[in-house]
N, C-alpha and C. Protein backbone atom coordinates (compact mmCIF):
# COMPACT_ATOMS: atom_id res chain seq x y z
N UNK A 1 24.04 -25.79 38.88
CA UNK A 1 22.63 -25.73 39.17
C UNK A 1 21.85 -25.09 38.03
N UNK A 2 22.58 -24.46 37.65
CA UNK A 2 21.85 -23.19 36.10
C UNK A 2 21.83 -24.46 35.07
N UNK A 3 22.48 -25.32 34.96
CA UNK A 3 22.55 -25.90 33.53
C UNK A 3 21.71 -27.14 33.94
N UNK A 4 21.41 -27.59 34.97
CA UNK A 4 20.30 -28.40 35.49
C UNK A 4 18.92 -27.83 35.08
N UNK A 5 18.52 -26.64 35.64
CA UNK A 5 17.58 -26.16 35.56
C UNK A 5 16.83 -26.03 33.86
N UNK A 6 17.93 -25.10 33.58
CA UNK A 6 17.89 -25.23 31.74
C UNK A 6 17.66 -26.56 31.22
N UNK A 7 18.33 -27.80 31.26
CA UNK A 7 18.22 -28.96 30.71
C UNK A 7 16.76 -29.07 31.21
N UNK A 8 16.16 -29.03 32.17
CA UNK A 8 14.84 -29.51 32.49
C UNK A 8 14.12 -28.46 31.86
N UNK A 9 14.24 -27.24 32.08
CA UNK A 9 12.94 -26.32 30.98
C UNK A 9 13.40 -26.52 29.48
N UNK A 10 14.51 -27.14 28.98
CA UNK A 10 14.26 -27.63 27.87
C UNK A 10 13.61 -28.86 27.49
N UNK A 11 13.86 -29.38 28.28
CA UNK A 11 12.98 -31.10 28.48
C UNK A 11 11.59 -30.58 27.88
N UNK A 12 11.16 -29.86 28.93
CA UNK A 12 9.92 -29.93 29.28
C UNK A 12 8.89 -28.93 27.74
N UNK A 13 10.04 -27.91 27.65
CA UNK A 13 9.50 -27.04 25.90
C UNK A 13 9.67 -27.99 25.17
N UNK A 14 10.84 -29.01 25.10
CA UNK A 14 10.59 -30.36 24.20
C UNK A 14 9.18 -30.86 23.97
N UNK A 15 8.68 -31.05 25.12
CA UNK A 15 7.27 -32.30 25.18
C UNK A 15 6.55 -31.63 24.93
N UNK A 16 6.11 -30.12 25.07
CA UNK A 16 4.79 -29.35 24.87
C UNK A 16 5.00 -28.81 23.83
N UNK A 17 6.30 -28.75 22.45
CA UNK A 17 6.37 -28.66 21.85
C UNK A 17 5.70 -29.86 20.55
N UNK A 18 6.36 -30.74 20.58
CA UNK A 18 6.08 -32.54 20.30
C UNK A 18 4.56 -32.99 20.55
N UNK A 19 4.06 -32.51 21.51
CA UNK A 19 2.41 -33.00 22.22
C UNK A 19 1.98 -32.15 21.58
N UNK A 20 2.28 -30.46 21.02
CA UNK A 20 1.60 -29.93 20.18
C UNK A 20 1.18 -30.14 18.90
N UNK A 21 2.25 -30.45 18.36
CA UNK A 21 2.73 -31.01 16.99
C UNK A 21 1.44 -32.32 16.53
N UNK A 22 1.71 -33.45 17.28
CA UNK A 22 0.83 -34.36 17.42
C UNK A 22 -0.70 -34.04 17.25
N UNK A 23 -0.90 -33.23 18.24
CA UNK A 23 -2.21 -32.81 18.34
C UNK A 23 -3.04 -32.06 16.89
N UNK A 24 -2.06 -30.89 16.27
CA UNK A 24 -2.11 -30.23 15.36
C UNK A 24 -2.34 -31.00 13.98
N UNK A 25 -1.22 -32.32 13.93
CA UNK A 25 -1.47 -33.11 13.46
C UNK A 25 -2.64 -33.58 13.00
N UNK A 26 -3.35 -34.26 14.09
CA UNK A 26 -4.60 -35.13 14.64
C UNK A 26 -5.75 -33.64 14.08
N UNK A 27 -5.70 -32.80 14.57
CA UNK A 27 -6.66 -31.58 13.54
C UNK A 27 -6.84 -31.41 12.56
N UNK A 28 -5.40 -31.47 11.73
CA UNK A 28 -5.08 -30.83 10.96
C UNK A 28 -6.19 -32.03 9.99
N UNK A 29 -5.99 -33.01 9.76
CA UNK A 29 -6.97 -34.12 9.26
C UNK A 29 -8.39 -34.18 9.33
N UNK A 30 -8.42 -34.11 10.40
CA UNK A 30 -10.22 -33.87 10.51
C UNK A 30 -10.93 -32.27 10.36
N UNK A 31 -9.79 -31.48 10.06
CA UNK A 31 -10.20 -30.27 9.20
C UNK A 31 -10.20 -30.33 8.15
N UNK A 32 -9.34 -31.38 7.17
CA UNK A 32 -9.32 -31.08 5.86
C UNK A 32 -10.29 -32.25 5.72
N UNK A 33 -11.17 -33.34 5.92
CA UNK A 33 -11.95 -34.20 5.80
C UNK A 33 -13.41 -33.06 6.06
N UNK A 34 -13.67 -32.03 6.94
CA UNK A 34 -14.63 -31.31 7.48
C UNK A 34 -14.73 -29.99 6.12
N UNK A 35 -13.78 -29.80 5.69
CA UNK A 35 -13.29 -28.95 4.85
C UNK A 35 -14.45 -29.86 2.79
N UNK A 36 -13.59 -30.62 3.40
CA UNK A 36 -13.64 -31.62 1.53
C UNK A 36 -15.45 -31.63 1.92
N UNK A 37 -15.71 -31.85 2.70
CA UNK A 37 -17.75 -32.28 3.36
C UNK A 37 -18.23 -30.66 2.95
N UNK A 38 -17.49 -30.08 3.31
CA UNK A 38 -18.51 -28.09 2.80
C UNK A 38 -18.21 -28.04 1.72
N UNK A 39 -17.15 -28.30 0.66
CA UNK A 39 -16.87 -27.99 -0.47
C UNK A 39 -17.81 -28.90 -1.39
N UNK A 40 -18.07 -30.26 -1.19
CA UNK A 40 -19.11 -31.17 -1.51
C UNK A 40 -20.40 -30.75 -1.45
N UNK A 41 -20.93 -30.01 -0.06
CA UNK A 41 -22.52 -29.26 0.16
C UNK A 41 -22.68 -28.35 -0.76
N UNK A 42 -21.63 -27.45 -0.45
CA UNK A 42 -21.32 -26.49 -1.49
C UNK A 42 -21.79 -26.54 -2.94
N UNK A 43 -21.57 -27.87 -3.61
CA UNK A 43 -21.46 -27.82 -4.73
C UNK A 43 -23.03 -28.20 -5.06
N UNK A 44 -23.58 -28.68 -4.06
CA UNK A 44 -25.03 -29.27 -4.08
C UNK A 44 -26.40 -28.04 -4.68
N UNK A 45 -27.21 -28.38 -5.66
CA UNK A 45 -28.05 -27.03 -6.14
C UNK A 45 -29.03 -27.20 -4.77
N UNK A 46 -29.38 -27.37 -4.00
CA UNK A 46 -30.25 -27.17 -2.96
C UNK A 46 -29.81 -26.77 -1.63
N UNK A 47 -28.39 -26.79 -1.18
CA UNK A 47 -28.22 -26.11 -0.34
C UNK A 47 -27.98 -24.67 0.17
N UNK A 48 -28.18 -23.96 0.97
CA UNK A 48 -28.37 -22.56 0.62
C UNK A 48 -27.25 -21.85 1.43
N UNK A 49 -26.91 -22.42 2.58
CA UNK A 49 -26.23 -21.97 3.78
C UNK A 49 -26.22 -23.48 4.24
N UNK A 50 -24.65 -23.63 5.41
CA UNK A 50 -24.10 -24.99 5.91
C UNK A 50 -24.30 -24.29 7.61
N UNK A 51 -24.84 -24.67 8.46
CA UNK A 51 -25.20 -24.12 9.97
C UNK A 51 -23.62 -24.72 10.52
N UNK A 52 -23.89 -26.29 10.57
CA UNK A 52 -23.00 -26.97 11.14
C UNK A 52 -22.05 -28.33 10.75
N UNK A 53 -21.40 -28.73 10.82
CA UNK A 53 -20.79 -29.74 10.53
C UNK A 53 -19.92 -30.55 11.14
N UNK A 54 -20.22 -32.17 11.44
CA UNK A 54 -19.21 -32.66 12.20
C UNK A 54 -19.19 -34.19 11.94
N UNK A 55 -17.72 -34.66 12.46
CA UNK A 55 -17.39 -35.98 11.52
C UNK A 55 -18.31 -36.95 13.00
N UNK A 56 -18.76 -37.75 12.14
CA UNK A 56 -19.13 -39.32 12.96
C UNK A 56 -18.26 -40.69 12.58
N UNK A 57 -17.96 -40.89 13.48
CA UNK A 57 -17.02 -42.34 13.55
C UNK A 57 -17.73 -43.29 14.07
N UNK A 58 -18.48 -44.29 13.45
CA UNK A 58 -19.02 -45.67 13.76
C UNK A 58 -18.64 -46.91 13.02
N UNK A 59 -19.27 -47.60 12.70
CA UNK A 59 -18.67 -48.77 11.71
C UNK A 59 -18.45 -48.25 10.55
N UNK A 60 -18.61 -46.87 9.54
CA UNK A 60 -18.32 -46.49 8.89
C UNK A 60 -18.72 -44.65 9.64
N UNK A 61 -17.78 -43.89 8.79
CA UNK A 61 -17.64 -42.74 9.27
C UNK A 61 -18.49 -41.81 7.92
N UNK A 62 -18.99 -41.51 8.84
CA UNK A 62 -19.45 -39.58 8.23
C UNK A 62 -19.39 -38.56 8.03
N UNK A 63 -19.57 -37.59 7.91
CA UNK A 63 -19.36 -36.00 8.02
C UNK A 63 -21.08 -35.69 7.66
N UNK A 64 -21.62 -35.24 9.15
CA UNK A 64 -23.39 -35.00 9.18
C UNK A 64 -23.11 -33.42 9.11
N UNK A 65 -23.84 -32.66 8.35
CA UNK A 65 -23.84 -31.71 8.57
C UNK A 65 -25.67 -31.11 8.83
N UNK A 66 -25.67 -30.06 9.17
CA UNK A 66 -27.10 -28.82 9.62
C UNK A 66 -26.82 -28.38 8.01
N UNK A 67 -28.24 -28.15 7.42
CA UNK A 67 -27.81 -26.91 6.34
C UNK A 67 -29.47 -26.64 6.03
N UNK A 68 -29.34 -25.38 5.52
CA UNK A 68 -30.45 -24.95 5.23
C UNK A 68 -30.46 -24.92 3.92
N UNK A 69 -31.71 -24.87 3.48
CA UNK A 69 -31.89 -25.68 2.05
C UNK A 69 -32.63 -23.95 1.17
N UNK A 70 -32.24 -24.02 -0.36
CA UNK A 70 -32.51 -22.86 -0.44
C UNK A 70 -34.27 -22.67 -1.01
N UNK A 71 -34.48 -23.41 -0.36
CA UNK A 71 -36.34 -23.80 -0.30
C UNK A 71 -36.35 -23.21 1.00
N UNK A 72 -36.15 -22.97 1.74
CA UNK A 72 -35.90 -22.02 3.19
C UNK A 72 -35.97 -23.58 4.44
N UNK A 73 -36.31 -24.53 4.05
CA UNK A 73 -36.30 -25.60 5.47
C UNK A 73 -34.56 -25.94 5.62
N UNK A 74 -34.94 -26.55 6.84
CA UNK A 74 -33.60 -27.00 7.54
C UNK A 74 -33.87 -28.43 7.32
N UNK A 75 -32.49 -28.81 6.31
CA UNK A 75 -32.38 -30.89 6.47
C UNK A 75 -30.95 -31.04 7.46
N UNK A 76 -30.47 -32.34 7.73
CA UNK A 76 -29.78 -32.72 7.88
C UNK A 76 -28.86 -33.73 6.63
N UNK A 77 -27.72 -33.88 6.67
CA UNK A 77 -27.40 -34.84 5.20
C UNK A 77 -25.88 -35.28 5.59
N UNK A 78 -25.90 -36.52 5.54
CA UNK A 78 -25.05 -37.88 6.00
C UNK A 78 -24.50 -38.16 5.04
N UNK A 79 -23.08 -37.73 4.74
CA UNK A 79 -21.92 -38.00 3.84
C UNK A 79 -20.73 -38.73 4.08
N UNK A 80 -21.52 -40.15 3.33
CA UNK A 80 -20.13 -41.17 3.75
C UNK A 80 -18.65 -40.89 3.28
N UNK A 81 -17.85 -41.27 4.31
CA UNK A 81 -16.60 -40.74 4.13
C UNK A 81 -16.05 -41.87 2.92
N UNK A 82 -16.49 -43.20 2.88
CA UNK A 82 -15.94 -44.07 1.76
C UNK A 82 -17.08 -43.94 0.25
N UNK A 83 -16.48 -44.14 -0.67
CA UNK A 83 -17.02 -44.64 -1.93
C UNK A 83 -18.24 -45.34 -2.39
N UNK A 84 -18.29 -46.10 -1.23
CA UNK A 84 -19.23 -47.09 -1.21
C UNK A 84 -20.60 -46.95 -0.51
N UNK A 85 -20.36 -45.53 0.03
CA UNK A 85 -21.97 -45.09 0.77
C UNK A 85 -22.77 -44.56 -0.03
N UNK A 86 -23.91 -44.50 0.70
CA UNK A 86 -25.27 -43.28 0.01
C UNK A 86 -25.04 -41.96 0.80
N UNK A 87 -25.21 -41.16 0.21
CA UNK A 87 -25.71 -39.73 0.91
C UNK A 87 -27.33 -39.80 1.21
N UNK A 88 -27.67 -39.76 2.63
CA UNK A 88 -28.24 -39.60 3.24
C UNK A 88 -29.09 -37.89 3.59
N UNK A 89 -30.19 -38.04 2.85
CA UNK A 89 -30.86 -36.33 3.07
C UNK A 89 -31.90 -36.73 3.75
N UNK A 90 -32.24 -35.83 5.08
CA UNK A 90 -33.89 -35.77 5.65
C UNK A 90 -34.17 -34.36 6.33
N UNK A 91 -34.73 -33.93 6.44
CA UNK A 91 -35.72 -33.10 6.34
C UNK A 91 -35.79 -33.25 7.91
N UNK A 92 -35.19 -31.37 8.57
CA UNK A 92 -35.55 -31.63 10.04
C UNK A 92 -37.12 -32.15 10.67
N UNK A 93 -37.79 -31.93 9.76
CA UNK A 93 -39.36 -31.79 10.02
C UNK A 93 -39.53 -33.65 10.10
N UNK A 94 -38.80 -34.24 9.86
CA UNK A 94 -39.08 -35.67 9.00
C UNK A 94 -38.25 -36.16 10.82
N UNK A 95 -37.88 -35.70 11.35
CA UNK A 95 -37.91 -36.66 12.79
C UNK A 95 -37.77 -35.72 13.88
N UNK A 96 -37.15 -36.32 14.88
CA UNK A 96 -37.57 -35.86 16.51
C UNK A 96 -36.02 -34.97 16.48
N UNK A 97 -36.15 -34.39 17.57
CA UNK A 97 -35.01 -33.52 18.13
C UNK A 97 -34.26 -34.21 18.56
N UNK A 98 -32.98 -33.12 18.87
CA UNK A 98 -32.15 -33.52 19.70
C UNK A 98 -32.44 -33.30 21.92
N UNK A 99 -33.25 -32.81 21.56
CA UNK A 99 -34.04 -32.20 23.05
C UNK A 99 -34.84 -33.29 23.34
N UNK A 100 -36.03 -33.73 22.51
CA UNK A 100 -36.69 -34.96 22.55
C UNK A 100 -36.15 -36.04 23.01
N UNK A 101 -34.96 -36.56 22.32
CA UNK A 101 -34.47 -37.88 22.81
C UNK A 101 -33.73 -37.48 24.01
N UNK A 102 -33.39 -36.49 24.26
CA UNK A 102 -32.29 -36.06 25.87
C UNK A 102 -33.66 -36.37 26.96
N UNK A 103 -34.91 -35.59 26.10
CA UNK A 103 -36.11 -36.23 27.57
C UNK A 103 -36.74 -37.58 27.87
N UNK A 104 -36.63 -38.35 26.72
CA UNK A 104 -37.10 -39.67 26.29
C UNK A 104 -35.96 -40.18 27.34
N UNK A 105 -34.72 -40.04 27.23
CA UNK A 105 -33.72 -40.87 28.07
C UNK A 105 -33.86 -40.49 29.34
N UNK A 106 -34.13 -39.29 29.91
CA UNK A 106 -34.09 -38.48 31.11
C UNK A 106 -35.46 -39.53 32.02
N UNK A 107 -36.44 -39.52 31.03
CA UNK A 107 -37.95 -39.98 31.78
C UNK A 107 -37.42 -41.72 31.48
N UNK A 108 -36.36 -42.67 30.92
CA UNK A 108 -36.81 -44.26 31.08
C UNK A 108 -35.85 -44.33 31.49
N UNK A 109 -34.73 -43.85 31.57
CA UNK A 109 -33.12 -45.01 31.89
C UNK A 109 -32.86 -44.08 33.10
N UNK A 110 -32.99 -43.61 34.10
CA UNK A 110 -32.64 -43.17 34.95
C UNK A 110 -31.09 -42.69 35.05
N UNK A 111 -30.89 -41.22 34.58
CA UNK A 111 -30.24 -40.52 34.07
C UNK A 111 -29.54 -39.16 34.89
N UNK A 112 -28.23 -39.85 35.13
CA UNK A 112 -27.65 -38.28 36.03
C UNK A 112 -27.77 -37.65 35.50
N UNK A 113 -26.80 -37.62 34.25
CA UNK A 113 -26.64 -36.68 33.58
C UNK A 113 -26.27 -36.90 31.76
N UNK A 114 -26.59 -35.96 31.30
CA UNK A 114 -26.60 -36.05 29.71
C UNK A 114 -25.36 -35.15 29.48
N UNK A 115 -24.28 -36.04 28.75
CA UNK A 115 -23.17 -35.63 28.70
C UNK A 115 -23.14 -34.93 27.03
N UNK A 116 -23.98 -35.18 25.85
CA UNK A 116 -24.34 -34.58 24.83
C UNK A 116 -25.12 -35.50 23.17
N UNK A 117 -25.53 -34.88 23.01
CA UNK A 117 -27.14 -35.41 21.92
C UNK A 117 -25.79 -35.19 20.49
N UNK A 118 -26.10 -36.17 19.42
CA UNK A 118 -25.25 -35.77 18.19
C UNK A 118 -26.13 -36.52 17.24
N UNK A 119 -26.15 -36.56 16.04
CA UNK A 119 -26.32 -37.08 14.96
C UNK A 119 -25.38 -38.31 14.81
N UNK A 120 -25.84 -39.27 14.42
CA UNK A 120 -24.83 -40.42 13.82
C UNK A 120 -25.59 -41.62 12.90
N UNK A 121 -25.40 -42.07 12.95
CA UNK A 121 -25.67 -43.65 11.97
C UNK A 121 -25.78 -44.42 12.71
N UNK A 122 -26.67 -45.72 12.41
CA UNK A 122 -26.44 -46.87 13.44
C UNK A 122 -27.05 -48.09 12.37
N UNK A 123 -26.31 -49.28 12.00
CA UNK A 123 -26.13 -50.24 10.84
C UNK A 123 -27.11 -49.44 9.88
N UNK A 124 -26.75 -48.12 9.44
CA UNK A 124 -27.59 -47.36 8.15
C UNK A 124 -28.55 -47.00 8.51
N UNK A 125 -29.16 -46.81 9.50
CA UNK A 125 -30.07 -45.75 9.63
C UNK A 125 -29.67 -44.76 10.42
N UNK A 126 -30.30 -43.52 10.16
CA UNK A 126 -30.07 -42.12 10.45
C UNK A 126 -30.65 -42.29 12.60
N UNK A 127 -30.30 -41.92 13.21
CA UNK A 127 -30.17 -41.85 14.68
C UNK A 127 -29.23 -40.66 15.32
N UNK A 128 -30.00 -40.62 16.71
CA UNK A 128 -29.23 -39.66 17.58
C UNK A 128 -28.55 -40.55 18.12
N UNK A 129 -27.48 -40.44 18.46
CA UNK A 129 -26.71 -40.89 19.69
C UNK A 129 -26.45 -39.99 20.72
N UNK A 130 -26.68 -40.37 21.80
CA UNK A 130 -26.87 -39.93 23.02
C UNK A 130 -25.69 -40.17 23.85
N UNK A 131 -25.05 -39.55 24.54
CA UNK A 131 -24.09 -40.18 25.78
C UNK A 131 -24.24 -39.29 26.83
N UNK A 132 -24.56 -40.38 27.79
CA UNK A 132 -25.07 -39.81 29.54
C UNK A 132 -24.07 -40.77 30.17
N UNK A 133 -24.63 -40.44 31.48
CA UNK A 133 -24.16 -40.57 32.82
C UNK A 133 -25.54 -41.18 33.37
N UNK A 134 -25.42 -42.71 34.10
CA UNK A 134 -26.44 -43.02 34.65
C UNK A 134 -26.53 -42.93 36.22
N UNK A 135 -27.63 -43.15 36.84
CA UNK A 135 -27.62 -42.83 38.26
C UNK A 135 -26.29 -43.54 38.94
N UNK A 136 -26.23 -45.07 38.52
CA UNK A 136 -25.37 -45.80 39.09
C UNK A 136 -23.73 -45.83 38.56
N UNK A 137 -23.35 -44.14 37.89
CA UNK A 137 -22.07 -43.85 37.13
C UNK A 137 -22.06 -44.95 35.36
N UNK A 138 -22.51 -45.47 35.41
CA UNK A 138 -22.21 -45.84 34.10
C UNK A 138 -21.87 -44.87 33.37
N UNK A 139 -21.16 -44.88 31.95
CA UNK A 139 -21.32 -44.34 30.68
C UNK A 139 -21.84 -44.94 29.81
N UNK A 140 -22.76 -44.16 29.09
CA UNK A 140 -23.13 -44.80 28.40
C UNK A 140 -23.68 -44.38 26.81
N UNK A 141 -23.83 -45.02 25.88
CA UNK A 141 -23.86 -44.62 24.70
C UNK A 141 -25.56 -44.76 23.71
N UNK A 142 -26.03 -44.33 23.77
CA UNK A 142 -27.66 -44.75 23.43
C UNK A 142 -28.03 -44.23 22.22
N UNK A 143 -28.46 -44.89 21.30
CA UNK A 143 -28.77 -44.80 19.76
C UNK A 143 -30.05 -44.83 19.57
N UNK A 144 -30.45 -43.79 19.16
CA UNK A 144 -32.00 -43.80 18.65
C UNK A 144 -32.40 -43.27 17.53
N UNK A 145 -33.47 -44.16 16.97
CA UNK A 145 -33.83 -43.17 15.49
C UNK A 145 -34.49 -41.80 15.12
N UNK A 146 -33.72 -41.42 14.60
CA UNK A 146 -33.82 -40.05 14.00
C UNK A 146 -34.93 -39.85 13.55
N UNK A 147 -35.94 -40.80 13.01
CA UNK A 147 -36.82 -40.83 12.63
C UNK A 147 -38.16 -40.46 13.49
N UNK A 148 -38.14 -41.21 14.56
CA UNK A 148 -39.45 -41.24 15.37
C UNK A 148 -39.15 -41.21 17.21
N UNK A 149 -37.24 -41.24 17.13
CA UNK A 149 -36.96 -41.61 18.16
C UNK A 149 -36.82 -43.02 18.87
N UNK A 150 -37.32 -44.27 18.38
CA UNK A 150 -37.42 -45.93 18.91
C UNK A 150 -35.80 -45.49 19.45
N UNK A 151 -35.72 -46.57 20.08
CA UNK A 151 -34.89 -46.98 20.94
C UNK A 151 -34.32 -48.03 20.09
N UNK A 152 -32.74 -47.61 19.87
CA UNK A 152 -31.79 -49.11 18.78
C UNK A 152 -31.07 -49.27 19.57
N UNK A 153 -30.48 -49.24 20.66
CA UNK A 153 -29.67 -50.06 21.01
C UNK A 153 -29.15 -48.81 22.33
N UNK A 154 -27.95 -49.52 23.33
CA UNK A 154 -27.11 -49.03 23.73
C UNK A 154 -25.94 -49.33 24.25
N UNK A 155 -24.44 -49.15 24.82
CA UNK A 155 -23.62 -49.87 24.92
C UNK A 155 -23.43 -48.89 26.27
N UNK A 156 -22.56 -49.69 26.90
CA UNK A 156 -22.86 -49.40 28.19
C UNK A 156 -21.17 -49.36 29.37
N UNK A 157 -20.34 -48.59 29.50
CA UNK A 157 -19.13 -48.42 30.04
C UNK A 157 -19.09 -48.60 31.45
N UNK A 158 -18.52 -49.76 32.08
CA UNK A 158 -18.96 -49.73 33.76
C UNK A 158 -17.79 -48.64 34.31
């Protein structure tokens, strides 16, 4: 019965060992991609301080970061992860919030709940993406411009 028991709590330190590993893995990458994006700001003569930073995955991937500029305003700036992008700079003052578009969606699409507001891209232009919860459970994914807020699109999870 003892060597039963043992074989199964070894089983089992096996998998949460292995599922760790994996996971650590899967971090360990999108830290050193999050990592290479501050060392890049970093090197930039106008940035002063980095607030925040986080990768976007769409048809091409990003790393958007918050930074304050050493002119004292706050931009945002869109760093393609391939070769072949532009870096993307705007000026928080230069569009709408992330609060704005959570109320813009709240007051037209009839909205349980707002599951969280992010920065992303959408075919090259700068946009929030949005993902809520609609009255009727959907998920759903809603892209709007960063710019003025319009409405680009949304995709929709039954």
């Amino acid at each position: 019965m003892k060597k039963i028991i043992f074989s199964i709590l070894a089983v089992v330190a096996l998998l949460v060992w292995q599922g760790w590993s994996i996971y650590d893995d899967a971090r360990g990458y999108q830290n050193k991609q999050i990592n290479a994006a501050k060392e890049t700001l970093k090197n930039r003569a106008d940035v002063k301080t980095i607030k925040n930073i986080h990768p976007y995955y769409g048809s091409k991937t990003y790393m958007i970061a918050n930074v304050k500029l050493k002119k004292g305003s706050e931009a945002y700036i869109w760093l393609p992860q391939a070769d072949d992008g532009t870096v993307v700079v705007k000026s928080a003052e230069e569009g709408v919030t992330a609060d704005q578009v959570a109320e813009t969606v709240r007051k037209t699409e009839g909205v349980k709940s707002v599951v969280d507001v992010t920065l992303g891209m959408f075919n090259g232009i700068p946009a929030w993406e949005i993902k809520y919860i609609t009255e009727n459970d959907q998920y759903v994914f809603g892209y709007y411009a960063f710019a003025n807020g319009d409405y680009m699109n949304n995709i929709k999870i039954s």
